[in-house]
Protein backbone atom coordinates (compact mmCIF):
# COMPACT_ATOMS: atom_id res chain seq x y z
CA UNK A 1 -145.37 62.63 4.98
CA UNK A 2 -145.34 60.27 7.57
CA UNK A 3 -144.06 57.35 5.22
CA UNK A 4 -141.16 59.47 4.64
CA UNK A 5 -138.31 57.35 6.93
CA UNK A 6 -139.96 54.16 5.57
CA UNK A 7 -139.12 54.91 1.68
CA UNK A 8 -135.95 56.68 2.96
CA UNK A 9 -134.43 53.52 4.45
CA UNK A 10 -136.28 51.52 1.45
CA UNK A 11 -134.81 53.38 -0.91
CA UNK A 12 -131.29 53.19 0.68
CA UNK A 13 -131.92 49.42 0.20
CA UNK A 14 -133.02 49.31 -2.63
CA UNK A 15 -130.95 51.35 -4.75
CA UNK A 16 -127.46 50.18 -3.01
CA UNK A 17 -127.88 46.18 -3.26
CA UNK A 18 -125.01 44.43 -4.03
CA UNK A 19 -125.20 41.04 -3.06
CA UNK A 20 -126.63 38.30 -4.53
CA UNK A 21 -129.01 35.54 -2.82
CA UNK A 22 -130.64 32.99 -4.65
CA UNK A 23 -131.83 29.38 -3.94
CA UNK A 24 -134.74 27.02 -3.72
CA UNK A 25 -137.74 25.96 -1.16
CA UNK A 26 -138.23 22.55 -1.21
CA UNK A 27 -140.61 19.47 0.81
CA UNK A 28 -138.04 17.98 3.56
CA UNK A 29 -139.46 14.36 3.14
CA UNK A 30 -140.15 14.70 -0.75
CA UNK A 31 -137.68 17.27 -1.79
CA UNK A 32 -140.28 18.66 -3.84
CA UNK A 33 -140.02 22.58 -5.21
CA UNK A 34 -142.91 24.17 -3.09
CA UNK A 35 -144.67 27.24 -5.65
CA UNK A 36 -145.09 30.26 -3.67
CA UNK A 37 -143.49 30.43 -0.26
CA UNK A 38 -143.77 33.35 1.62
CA UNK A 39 -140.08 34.78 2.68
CA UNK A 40 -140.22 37.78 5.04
CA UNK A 41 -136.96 40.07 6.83
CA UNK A 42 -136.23 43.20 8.65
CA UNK A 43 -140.21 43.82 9.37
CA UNK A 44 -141.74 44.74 6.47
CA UNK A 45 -139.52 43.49 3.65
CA UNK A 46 -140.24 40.06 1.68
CA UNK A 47 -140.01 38.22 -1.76
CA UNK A 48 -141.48 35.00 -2.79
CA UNK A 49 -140.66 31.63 -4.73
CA UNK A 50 -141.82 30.96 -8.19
CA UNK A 51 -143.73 28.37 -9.32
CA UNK A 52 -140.85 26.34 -8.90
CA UNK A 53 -139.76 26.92 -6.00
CA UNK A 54 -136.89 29.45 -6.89
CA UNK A 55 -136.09 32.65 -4.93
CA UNK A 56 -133.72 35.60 -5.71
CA UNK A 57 -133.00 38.25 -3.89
CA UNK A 58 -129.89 41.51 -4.17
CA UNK A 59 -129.30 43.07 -0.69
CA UNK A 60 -126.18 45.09 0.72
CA UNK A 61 -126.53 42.53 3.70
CA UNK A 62 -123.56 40.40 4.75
CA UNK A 63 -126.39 37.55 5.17
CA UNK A 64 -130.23 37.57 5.95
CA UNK A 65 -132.50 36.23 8.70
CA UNK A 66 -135.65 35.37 7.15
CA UNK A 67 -139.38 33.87 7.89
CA UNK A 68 -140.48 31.55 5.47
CA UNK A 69 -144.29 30.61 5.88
CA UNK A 70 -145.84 28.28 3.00
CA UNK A 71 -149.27 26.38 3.05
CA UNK A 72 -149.66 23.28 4.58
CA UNK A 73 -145.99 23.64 6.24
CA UNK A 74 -144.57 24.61 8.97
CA UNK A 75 -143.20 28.29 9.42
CA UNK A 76 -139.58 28.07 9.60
CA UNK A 77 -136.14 30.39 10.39
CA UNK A 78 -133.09 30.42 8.17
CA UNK A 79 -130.03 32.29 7.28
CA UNK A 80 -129.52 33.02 3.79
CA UNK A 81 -125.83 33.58 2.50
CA UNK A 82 -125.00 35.09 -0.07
CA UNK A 83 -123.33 34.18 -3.59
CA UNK A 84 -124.43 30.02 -2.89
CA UNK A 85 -127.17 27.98 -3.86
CA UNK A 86 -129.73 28.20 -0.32
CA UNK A 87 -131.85 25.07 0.34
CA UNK A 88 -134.21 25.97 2.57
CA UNK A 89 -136.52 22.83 3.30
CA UNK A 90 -140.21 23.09 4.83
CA UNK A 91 -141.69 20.47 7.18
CA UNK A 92 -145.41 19.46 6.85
CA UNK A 93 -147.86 20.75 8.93
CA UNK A 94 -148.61 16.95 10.40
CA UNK A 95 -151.02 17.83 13.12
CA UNK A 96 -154.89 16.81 12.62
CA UNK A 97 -157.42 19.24 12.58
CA UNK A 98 -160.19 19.34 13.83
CA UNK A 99 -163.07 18.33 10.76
CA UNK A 100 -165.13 21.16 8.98
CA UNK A 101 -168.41 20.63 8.98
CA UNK A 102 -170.18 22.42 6.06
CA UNK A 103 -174.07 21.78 6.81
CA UNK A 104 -175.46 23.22 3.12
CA UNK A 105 -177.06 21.43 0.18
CA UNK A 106 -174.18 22.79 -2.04
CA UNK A 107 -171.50 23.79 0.40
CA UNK A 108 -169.41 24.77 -1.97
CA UNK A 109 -171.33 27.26 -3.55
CA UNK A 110 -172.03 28.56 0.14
CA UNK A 111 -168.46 28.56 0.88
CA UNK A 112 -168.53 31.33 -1.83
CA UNK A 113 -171.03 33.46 -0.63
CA UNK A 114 -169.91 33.52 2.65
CA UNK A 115 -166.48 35.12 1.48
CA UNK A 116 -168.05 37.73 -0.61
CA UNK A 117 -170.67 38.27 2.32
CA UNK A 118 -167.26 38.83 5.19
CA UNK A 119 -165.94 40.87 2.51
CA UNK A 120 -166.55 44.38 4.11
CA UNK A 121 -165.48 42.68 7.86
CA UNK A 122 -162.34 41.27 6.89
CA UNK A 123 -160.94 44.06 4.33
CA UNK A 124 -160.56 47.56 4.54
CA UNK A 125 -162.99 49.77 3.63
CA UNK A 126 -161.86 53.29 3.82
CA UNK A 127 -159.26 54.32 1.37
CA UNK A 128 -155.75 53.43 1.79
CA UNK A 129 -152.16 53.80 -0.05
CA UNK A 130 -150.18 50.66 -0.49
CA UNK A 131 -145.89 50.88 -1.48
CA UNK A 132 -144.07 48.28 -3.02
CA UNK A 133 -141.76 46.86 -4.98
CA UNK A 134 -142.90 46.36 -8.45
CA UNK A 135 -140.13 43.43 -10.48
CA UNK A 136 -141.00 43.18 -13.97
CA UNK A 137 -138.32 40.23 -15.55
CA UNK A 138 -138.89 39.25 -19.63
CA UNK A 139 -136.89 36.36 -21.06
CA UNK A 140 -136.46 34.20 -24.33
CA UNK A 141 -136.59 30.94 -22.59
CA UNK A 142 -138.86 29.44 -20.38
CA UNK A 143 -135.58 28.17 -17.99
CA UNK A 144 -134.78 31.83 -17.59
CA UNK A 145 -131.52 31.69 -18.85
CA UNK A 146 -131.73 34.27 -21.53
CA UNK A 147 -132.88 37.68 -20.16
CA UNK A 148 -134.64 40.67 -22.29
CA UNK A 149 -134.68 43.13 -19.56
CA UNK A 150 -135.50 43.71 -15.52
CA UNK A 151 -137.02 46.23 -14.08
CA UNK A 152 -137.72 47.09 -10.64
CA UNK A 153 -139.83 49.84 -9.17
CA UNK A 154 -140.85 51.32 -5.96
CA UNK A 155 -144.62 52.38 -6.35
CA UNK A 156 -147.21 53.73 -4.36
CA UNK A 157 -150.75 53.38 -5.57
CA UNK A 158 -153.93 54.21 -4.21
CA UNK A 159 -156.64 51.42 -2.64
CA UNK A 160 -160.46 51.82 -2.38
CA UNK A 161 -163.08 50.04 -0.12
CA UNK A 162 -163.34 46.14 -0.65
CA UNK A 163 -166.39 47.12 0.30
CA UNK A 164 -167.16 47.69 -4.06
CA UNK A 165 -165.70 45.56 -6.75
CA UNK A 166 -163.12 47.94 -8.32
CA UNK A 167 -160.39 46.36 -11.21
CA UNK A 168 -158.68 50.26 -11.78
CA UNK A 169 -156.84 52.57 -9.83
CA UNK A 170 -153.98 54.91 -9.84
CA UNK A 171 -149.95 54.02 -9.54
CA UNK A 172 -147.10 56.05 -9.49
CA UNK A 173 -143.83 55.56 -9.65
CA UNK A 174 -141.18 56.47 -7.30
CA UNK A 175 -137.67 55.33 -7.88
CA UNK A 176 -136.91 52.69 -10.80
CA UNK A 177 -133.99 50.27 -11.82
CA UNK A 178 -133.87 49.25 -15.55
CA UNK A 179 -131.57 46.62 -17.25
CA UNK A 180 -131.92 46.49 -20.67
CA UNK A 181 -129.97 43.50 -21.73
CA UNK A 182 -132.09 42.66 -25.37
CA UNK A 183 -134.55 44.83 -25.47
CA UNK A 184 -133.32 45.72 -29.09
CA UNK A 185 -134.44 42.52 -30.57
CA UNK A 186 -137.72 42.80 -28.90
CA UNK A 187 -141.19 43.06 -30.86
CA UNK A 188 -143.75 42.88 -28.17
CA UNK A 189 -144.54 45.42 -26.20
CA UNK A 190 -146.11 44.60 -22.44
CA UNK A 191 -148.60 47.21 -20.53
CA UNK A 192 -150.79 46.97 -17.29
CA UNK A 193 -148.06 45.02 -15.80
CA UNK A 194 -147.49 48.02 -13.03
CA UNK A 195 -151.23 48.27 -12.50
CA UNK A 196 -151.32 44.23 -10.89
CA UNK A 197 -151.90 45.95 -7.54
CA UNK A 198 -155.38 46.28 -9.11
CA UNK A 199 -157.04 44.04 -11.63
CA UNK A 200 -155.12 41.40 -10.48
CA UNK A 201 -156.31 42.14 -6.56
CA UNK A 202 -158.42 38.83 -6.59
CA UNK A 203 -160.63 39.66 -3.95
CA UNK A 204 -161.35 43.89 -4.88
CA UNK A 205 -161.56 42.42 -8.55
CA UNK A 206 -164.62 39.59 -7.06
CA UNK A 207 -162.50 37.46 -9.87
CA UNK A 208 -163.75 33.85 -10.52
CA UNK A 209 -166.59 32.54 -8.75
CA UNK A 210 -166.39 35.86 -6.49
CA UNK A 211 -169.15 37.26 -8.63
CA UNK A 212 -171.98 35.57 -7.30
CA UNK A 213 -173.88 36.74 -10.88
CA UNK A 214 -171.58 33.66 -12.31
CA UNK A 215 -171.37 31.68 -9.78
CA UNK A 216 -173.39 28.26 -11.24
CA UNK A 217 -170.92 28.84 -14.18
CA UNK A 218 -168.35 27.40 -12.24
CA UNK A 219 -167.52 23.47 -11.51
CA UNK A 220 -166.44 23.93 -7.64
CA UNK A 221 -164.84 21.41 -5.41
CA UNK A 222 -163.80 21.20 -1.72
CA UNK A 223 -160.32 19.72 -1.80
CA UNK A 224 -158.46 19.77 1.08
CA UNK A 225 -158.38 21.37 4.15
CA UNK A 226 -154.93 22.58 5.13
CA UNK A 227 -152.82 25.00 7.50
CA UNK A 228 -151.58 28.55 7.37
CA UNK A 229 -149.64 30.27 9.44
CA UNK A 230 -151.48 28.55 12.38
CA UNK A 231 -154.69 29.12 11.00
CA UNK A 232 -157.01 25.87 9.50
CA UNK A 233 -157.91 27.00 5.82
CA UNK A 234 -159.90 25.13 3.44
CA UNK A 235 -158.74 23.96 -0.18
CA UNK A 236 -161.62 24.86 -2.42
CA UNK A 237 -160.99 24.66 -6.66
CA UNK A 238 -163.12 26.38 -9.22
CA UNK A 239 -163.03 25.91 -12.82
CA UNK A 240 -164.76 26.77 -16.01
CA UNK A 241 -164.22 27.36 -19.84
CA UNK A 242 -162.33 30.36 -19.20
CA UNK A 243 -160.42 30.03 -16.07
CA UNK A 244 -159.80 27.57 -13.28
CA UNK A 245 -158.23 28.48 -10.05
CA UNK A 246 -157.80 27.44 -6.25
CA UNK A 247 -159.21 29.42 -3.27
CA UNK A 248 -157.59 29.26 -0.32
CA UNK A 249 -160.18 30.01 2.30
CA UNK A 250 -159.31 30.78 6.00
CA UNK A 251 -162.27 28.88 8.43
CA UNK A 252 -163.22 31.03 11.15
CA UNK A 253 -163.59 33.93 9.10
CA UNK A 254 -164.01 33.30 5.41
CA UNK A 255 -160.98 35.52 4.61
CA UNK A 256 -160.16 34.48 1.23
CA UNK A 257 -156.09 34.42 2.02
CA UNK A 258 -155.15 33.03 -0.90
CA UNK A 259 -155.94 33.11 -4.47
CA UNK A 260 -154.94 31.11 -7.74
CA UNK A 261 -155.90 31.95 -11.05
CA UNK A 262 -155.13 30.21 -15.02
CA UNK A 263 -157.27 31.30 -17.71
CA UNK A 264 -157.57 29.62 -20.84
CA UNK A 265 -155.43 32.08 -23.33
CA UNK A 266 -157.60 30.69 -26.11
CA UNK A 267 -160.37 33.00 -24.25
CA UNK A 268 -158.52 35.84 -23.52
CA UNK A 269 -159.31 38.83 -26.18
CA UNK A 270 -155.77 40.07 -27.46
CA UNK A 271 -155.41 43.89 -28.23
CA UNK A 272 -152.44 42.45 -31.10
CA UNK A 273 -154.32 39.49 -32.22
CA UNK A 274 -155.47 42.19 -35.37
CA UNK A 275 -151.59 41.67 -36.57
CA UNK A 276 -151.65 37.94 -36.40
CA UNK A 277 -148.57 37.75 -34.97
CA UNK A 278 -148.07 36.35 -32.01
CA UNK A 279 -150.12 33.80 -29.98
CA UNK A 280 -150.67 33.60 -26.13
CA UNK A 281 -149.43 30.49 -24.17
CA UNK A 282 -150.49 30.71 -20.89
CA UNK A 283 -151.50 33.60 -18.28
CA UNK A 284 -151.20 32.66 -14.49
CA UNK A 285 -151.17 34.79 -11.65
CA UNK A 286 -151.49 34.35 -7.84
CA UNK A 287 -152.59 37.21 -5.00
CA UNK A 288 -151.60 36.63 -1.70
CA UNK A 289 -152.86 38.32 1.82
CA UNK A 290 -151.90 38.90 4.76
CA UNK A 291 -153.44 39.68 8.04
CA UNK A 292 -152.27 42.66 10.21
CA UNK A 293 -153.31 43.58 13.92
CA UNK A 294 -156.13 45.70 13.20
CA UNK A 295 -158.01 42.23 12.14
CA UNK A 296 -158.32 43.43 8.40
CA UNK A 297 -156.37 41.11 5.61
CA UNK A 298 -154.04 43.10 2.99
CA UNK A 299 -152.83 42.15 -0.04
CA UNK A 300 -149.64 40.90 0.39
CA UNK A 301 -147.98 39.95 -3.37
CA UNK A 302 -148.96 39.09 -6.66
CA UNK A 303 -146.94 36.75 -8.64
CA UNK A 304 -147.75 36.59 -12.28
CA UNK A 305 -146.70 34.93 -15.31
CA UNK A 306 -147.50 34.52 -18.71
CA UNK A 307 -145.97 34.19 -22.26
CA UNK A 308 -146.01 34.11 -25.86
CA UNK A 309 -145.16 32.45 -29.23
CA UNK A 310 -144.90 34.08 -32.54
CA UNK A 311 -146.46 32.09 -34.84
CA UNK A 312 -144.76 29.93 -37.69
CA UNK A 313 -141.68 30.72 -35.58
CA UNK A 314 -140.09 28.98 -32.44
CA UNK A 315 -139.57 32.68 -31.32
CA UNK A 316 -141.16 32.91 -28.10
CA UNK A 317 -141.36 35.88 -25.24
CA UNK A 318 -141.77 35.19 -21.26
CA UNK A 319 -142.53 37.55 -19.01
CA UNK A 320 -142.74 37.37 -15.09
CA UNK A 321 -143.85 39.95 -12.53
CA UNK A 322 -144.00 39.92 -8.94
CA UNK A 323 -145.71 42.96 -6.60
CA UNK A 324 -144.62 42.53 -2.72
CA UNK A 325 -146.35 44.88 -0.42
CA UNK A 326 -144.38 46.77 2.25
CA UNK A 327 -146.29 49.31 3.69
CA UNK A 328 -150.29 50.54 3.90
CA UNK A 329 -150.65 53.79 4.94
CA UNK A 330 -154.40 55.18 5.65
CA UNK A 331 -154.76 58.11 3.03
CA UNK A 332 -157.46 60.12 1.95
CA UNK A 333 -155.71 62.36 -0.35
CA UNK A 334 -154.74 60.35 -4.06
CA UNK A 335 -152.07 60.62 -6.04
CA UNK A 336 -151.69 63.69 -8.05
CA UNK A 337 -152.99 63.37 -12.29
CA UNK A 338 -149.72 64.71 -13.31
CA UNK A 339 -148.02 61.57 -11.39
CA UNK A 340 -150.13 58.58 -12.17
CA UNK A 341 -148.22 56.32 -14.64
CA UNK A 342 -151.26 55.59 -16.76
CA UNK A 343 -152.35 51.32 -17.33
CA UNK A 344 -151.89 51.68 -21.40
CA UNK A 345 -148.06 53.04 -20.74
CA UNK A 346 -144.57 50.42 -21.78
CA UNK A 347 -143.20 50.52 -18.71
CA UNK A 348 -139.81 49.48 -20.37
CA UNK A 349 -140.22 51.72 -22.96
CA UNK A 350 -141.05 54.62 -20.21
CA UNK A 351 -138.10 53.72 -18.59
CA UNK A 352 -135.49 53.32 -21.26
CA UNK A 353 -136.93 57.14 -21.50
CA UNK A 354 -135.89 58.59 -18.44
CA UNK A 355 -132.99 60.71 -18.73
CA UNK A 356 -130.86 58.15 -16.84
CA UNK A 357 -131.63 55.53 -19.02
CA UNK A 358 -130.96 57.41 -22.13
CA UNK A 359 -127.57 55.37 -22.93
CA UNK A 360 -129.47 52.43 -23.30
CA UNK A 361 -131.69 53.58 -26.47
CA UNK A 362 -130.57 52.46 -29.84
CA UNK A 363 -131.93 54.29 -33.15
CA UNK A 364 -134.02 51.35 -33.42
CA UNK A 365 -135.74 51.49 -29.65
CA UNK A 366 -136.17 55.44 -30.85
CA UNK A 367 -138.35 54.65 -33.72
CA UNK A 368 -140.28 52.07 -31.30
CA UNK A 369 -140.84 54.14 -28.92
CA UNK A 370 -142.26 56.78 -31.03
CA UNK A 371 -144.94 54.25 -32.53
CA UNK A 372 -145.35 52.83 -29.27
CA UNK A 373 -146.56 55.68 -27.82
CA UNK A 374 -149.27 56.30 -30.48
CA UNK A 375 -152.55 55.40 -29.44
CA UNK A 376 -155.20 55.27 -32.65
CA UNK A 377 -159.20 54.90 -32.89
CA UNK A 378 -161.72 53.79 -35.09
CA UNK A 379 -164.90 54.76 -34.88
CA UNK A 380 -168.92 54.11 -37.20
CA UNK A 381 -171.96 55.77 -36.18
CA UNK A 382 -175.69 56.63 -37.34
CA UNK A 383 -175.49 60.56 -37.21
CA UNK A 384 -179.00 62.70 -38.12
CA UNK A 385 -178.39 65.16 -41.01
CA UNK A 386 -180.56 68.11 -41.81
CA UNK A 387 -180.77 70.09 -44.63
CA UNK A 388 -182.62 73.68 -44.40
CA UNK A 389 -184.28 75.03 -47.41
CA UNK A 390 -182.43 77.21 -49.56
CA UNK A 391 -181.82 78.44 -53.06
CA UNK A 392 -178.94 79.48 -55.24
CA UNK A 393 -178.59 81.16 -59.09
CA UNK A 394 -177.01 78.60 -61.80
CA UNK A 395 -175.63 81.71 -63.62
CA UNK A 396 -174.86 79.77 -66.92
CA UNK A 397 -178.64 78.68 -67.67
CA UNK A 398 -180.31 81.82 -65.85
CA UNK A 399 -181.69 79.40 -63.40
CA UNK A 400 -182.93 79.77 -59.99
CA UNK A 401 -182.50 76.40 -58.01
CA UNK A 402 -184.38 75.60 -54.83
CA UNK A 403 -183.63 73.64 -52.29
CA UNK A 404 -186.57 72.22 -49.68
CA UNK A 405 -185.48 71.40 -46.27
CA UNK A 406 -185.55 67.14 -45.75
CA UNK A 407 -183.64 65.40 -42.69
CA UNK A 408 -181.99 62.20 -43.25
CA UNK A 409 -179.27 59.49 -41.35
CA UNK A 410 -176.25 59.95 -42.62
CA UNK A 411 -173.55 56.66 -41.38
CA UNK A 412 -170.37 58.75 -40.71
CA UNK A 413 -167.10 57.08 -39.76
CA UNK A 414 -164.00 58.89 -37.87
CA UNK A 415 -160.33 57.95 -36.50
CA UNK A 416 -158.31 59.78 -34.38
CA UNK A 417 -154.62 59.43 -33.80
CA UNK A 418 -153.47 60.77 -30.32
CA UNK A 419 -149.19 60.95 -28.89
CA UNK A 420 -148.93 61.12 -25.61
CA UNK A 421 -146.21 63.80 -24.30
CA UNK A 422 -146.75 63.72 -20.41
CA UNK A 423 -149.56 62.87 -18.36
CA UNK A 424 -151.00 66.39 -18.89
CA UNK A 425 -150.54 66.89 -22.67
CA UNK A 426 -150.51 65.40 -25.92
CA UNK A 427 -151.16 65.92 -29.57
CA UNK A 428 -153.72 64.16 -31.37
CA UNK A 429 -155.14 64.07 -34.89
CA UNK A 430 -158.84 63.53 -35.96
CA UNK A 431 -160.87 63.16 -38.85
CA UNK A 432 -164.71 62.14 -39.70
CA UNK A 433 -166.21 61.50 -43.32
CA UNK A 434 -169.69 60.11 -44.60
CA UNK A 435 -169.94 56.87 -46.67
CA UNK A 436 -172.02 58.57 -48.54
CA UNK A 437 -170.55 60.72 -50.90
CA UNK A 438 -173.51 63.02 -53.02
CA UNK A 439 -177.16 63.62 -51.64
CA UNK A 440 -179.83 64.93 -53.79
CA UNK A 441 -182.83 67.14 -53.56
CA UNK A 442 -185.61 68.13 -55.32
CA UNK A 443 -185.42 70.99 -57.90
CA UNK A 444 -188.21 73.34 -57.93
C-alpha cells in the first residue's frame, strides 16, 4: 500500500515517544491564551492548543522546529524544548485589508449560500482515505489535573464526496495507546468519540446554517474580517436556540476554513437521560481545514470538548478529544466490515480489551464491560391477525365447536437483547407478545 512508509515512520513515532513538551500560545501585546493555534513539524505532523491556549505534545525528539499559524496572527517559527514550560507568543496580523464589499439585501444569508454553492469546487469529491491521530483524554476536573484515562489512536477512515451531506462513515483502528489511570471509579461510558472525523466534519455534515432548509432559523452576523495564513477571511457568527457558532469564511473562494460550534446541552437528546443520572454541561467542538496544492481544502483537526455532572452530586466527568489529520490518500477501495470499529463501540472499554491491555481490567471493569457491550430494543406495532375457519370436538359435552374465519389488528410489542462478539458475530435474544391476551369467536 502506498501509505505503507508513511504509517511505518508514524508508527515508529508514535509508539517510541519519550519526551515531554508542553506550554502555552499566547497574544505578544496582550498576553492573552489564543484557543486553537495551529502547530505543524516534520511535514505532515501537527497538534493544536486548547481553548486555552495549552499545547502538549510526547516525541523521541531532542527538541522540535515547529509552524505555528493562528487567525488574525502572524505565522511564526519556534523551537520547542522539552521538559519546560514553552511560551510561544503570536504577533497580530496589523496590516489593513483591503474592504469586502458584500452587495446583497441580506449578505449574510448570501455569504451562506455561496459556501454551500463552492462546496463541490473547493472539496473533494471522489472518495478518499484520511489517517490520523485520534487523542481521547477524560478527567474529574475541569483544570485537568485529575486524569480518568488517555487514549491515543492511529486511524484510518474512509471520506466521501463533499459533493453530498454525509454525518457516517467507517474508521478503523490501527495501532492504540491506553492509560487507564481511574477508569475503575468511572460510571459513564463515552461512544462516537472515534467517529469525529465524520459527524463532526462541519462542512460534509452542512452543520448550522450550512443547511440552507434552516437557514432563516438562524440570527447571523458579519463580525470581523480577519487574516489566515495570508489569506483575508471573513468573521461571520450564527446562532439559534440550539446552537451558536462562528464561521470562518475564506474571501476569494468561500472555503469555509474554519468552523465553531456550541450547542445548547439543554437541546441535545441524551441516550442516558432514561436513568436520570447524569446531566450534560456543555458540548463544543471546532473543525479545522486546510488547503493543499491540488486547490481542494481538507479537514485538518477537530478539537472537541464536552462534560458532565451527576446530579444531586458535585461528581462531574470531562472529556476532551482532538483528531489531527496527517495524510489523505485517494482510495476507492473501503475499509474491510470485519475492521470497522463500529460508532456505538467504548472505545476505552474496547481497549482495556485488547490482549495488551488485559492487566489493566479489574473484576469490576469485567462486569462493565459485559453490560456495556449489550445493546437492547424496544419495540410497539399494529400487526394484522387472521384467523381461518376451523372446528374442533369438546369431548366432555359431545360438542362440535366451529370456528368462522374473522381478521382483526392485533397491537404486539417485542424487545430484543443483542452482545456483540466481533464485528462479524454476536448473540442476541428476542421476544414478541400481544397486549391482548384471549380473542373470541363465534360458536356455531
Amino acid at each position: 500500500m502506498k501509505a505503507l512508509p508513511f504509517l511505518l515512520l508514524l508508527l515508529t513515532h508514535y509508539c517510541f515517544a519519550q519526551n515531554h513538551y508542553y506550554g502555552i500560545l499566547v497574544d505578544d501585546q496582550s498576553g492573552q491564551h489564543i484557543p486553537f493555534g495551529h502547530f505543524s513539524y516534520e511535514g505532515n505532523k501537527g497538534f493544536i492548543s486548547d481553548d486555552a491556549g495549552q499545547f502538549e505534545l510526547y516525541s523521541n525528539a531532542e527538541t522540535i522546529q515547529i509552524q505555528i499559524s493562528a487567525i488574525g496572527y502572524q505565522n511564526h517559527t519556534f523551537l520547542l524544548k522539552p521538559s519546560e514550560k514553552n511560551i510561544v507568543r503570536l504577533s497580530s496580523k496589523t496590516e489593513n485589508l483591503q474592504e469586502v464589499i458584500l452587495d446583497y439585501e441580506d449578505p449574510a444569508k448570501e455569504l451562506i449560500r455561496n459556501v454551500v454553492a463552492a462546496i463541490p469546487k473547493n472539496y473533494p469529491t471522489q472518495q478518499e482515505q484520511i489517517y490520523g491521530i485520534y487523542r481521547e483524554h477524560a478527567y474529574w476536573d475541569s483544570l485537568q489535573t485529575k486524569p480518568i484515562y488517555k487514549v491515543e489512536t492511529l486511524t484510518k477512515a474512509d471520506k466521501f464526496s463533499y459533493a453530498k451531506k454525509e454525518t457516517d462513515g467507517n474508521v478503523q483502528i490501527l495501532e492504540h495507546k491506553l492509560d487507564a489511570i481511574d477508569m475503575d471509579s468511572v460510571e459513564i461510558r463515552i461512544y462516537g468519540g472515534i467517529h469525529h472525523v465524520h459527524y463532526d466534519d462541519f462542512v460534509m455534515g452542512r452543520h448550522g446554517p450550512l443547511k440552507l432548509s434552516r437557514l432563516n432559523d438562524y440570527e447571523l452576523k458579519i463580525k470581523d474580517t480577519l487574516v489566515y495564513d495570508g489569506r483575508p477571511v471573513i468573521q461571520l457568527n450564527y446562532s439559534n436556540k440550539k446552537s451558536k457558532g462562528e464561521l470562518y469564511i475564506d474571501v476569494n473562494s468561500f472555503a469555509l476554513i474554519r468552523a465553531i460550534r456550541k450547542r445548547n446541552p439543554k437541546e441535545i437528546e441524551e441516550d442516558f437521560k432514561l436513568f436520570n443520572i447524569y446531566e450534560r454541561l456543555n458540548r463544543k467542538s471546532l473543525t479545522s481545514y486546510d488547503i493543499d496544492p491540488d486547490g481542494k481544502w481538507r479537514l485538518k483537526f477537530i478539537h472537541y470538548n464536552t462534560s458532565f455532572k451527576r446530579k444531586n452530586s458535585t461528581k462531574s466527568f470531562y472529556l476532551n478529544t482532538t483528531y489531527f489529520a496527517t495524510q489523505h490518500l485517494s482510495e476507492g477501495t473501503l475499509i474491510p466490515q470485519n475492521k470497522r470499529f463500529a460508532f456505538s463501540a467504548v472505545l476505552s472499554d474496547y481497549l482495556l480489551s485488547q490482549k495488551e491491555n488485559k492487566t489493566y481490567i479489574t473484576r469490576k471493569q469485567k462486569i462493565i464491560l459485559f453490560f456495556t457491550k449489550l445493546r437492547s430494543s424496544l419495540n410497539l406495532g399494529l400487526n394484522p391477525f387472521q384467523v381461518n375457519s376451523h372446528q374442533f370436538q369438546y369431548t366432555p359435552l359431545s360438542k362440535e365447536i366451529n370456528f368462522s374465519e374473522s381478521n382483526m389488528l392485533v397491537w404486539v410489542r417485542g424487545s430484543k437483547i443483542e452482545y456483540p462478539i466481533n464485528n462479524k458475530w454476536g448473540v442476541s435474544w428476542s421476544t414478541a407478545s400481544s397486549l391482548k391476551k384471549t380473542y373470541s369467536a363465534p360458536i356455531h
